[in-house]
Protein backbone atom coordinates (compact mmCIF):
# COMPACT_ATOMS: atom_id res chain seq x y z
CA UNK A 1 -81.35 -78.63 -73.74
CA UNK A 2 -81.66 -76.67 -77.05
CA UNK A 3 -79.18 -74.85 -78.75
CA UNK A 4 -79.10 -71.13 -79.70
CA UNK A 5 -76.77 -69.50 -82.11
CA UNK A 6 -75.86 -65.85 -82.16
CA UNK A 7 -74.58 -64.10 -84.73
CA UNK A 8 -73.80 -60.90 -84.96
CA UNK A 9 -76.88 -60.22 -82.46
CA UNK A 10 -78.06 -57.88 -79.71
CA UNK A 11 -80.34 -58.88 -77.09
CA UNK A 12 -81.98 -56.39 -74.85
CA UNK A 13 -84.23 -58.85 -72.67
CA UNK A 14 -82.98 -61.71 -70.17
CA UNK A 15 -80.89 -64.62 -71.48
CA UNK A 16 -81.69 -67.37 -69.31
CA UNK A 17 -78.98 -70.73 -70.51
CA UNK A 18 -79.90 -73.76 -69.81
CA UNK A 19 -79.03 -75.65 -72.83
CA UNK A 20 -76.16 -74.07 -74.94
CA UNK A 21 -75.40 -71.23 -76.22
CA UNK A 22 -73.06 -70.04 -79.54
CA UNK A 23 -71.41 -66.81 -80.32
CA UNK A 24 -70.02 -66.05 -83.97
CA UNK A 25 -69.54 -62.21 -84.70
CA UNK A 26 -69.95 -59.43 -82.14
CA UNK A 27 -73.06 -60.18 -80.00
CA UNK A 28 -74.21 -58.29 -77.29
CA UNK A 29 -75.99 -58.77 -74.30
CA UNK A 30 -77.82 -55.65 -72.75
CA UNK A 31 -80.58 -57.75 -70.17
CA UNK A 32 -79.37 -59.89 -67.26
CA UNK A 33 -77.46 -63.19 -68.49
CA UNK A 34 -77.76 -66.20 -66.13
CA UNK A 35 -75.86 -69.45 -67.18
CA UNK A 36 -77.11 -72.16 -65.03
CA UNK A 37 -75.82 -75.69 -63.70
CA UNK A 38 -74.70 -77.68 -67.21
CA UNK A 39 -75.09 -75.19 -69.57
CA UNK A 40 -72.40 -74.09 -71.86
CA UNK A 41 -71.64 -70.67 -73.35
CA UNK A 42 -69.40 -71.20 -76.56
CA UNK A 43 -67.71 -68.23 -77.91
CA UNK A 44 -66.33 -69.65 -80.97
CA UNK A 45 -64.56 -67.61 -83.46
CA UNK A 46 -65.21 -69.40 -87.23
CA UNK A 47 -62.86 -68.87 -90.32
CA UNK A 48 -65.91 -69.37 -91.98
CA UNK A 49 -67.35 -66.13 -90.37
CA UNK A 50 -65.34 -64.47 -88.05
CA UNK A 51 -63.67 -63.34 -84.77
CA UNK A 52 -66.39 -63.95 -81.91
CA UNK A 53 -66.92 -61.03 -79.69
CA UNK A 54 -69.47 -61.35 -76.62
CA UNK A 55 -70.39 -58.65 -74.52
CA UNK A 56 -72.15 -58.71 -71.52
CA UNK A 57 -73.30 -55.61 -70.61
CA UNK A 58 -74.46 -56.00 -66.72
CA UNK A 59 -72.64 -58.31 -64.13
CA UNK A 60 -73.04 -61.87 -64.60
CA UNK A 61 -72.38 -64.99 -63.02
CA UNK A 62 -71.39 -68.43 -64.96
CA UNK A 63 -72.96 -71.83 -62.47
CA UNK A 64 -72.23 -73.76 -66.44
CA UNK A 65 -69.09 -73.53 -68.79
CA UNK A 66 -67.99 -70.76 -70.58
CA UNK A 67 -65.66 -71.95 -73.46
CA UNK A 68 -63.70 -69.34 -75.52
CA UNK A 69 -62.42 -71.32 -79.01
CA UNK A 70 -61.92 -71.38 -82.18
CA UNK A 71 -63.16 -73.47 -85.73
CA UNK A 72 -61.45 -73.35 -89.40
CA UNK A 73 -58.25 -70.84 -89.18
CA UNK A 74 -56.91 -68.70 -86.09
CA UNK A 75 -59.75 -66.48 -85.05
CA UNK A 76 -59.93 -64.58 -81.74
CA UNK A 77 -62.40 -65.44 -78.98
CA UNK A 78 -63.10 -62.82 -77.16
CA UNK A 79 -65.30 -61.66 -73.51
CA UNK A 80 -66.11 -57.94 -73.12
CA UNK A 81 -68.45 -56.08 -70.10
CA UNK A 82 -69.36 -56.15 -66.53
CA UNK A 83 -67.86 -58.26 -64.31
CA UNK A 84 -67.83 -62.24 -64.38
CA UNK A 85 -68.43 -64.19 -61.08
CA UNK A 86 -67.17 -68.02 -62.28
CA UNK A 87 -69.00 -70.13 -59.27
CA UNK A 88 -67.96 -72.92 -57.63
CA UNK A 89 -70.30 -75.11 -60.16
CA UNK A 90 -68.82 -73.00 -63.07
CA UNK A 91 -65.74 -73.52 -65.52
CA UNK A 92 -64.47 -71.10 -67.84
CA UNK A 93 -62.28 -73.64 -70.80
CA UNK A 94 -59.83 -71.78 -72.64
CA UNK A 95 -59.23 -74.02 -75.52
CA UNK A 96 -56.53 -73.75 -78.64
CA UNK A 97 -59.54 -74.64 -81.13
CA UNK A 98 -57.63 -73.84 -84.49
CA UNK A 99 -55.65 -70.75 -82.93
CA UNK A 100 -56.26 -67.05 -82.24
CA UNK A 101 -56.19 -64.97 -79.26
CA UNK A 102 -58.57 -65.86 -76.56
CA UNK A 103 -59.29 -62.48 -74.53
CA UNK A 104 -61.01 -61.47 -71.56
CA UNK A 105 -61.81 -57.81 -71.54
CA UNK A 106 -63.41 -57.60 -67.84
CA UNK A 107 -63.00 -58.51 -64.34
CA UNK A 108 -63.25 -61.83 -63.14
CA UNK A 109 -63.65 -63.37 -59.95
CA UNK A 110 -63.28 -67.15 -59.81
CA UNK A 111 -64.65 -69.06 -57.75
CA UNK A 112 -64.77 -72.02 -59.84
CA UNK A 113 -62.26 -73.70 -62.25
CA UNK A 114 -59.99 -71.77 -64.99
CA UNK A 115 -59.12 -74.62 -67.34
CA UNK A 116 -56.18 -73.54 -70.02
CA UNK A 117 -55.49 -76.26 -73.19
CA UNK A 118 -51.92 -76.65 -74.20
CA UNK A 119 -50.96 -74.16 -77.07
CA UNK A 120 -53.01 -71.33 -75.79
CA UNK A 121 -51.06 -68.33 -77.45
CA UNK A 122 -51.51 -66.73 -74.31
CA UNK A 123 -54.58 -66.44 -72.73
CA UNK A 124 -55.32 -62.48 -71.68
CA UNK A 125 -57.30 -61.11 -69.44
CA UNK A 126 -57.21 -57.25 -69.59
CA UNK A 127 -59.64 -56.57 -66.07
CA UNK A 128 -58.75 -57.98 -62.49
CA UNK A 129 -58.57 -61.44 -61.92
CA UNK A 130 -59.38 -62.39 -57.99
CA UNK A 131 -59.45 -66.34 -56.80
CA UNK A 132 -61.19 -67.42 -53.96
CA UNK A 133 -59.31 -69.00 -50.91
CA UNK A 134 -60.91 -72.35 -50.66
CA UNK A 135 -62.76 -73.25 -54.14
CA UNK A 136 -60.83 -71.55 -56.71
CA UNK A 137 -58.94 -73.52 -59.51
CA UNK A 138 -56.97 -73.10 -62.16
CA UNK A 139 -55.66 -76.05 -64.28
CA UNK A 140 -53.27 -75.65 -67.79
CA UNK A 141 -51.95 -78.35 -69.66
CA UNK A 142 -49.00 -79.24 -71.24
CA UNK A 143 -47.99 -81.62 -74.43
CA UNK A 144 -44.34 -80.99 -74.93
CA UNK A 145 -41.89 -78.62 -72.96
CA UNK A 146 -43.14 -75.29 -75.13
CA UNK A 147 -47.05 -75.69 -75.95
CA UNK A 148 -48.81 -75.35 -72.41
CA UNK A 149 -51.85 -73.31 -71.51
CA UNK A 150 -50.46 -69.85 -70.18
CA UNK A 151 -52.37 -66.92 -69.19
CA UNK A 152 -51.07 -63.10 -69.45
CA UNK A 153 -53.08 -60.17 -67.01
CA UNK A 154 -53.25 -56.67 -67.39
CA UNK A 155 -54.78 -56.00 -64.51
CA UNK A 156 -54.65 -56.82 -60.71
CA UNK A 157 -54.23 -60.60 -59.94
CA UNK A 158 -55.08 -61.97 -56.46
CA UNK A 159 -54.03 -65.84 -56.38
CA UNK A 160 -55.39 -68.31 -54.17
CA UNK A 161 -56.83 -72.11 -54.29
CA UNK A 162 -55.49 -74.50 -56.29
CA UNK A 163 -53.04 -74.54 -59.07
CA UNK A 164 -52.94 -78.35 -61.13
CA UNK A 165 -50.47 -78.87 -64.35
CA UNK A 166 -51.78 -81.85 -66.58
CA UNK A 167 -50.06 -83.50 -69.18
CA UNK A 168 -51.30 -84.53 -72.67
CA UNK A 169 -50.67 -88.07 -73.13
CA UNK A 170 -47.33 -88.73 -75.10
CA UNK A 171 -46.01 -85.75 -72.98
CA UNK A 172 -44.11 -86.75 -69.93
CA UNK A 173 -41.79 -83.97 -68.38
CA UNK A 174 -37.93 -84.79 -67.82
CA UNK A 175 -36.68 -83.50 -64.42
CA UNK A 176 -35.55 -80.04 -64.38
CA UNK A 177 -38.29 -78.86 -67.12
């Protein structure tokens, strides 16, 4: 697939992803956004530019993998809008890039896997978060007793599915941590 880089955009048609997808700056989606089966949304603040800000401005559903990270310094990566349906083919990454706050400013029902890095400072997410019974995941890391992913929610949080710690290779826990 190709790649497509927005910076600092709007788009007021449909954004079909099949390939992948970059946000730098504060983009915004007005049309329908459809990520499909192996395609990857990156919303990657840049000391070189700036925070990343994507908003999506009618509900969407993610079948690829959204990643919210960070290059050169601690910038924020942020997800603003309508609600995000994460299905059982999707992942959303939440990754400590080079620091900053990684946000989620809507609603999201997960369906699919909710992968937190270690050192996430935390992970937010400011709407609802819901988890479906059977298929929902969420997995956060660890590579020493204080950097491991953790998420913070302002809103309503309905847990189900699975729940999986890893641990980053030299980490091994000591009973009792």
């Amino acid at each position: 697939g190709q790649t497509l880089t927005l910076s600092s955009s709007t788009v007021n048609n449909v954004l079909n992803i099949e390939g992948t997808l970059v946000v730098r700056g504060g983009t915004t989606v007005n049309g329908a956004l459809s990520v499909l089966p192996e395609a990857l949304v990156e919303i990657r603040g840049d000391g070189n530019y700036s925070n990343a800000h994507l908003v999506v401005s009618q509900p969407w559903t993610n079948h690829g993998t959204l990643d919210l990270t960070s290059i050169v310094n601690a910038q924020e990566a942020r997800l603003s809008g309508e609600t995000l349906t994460n299905a059982s083919d999707g992942t959303i990454r939440v990754q400590a890039g080079t620091g900053g706050g990684r946000v989620i400013n809507t609603s999201v029902e997960n369906v699919g896997l909710l992968s937190l890095e270690a050192g996430i400072n935390p992970f937010t997410i400011r709407g609802s978060y819901t988890g479906a019974f059977t298929t929902s995941r969420i997995e956060f890391a660890a590579s020493s007793l204080t950097q491991f992913g953790r998420i913070s929610a302002g809103g309503t949080v309905a847990l189900a599915g699975l729940l999986r710690a890893k641990f980053d290779f030299p980490y091994v826990p000591n009973v009792g941590d």
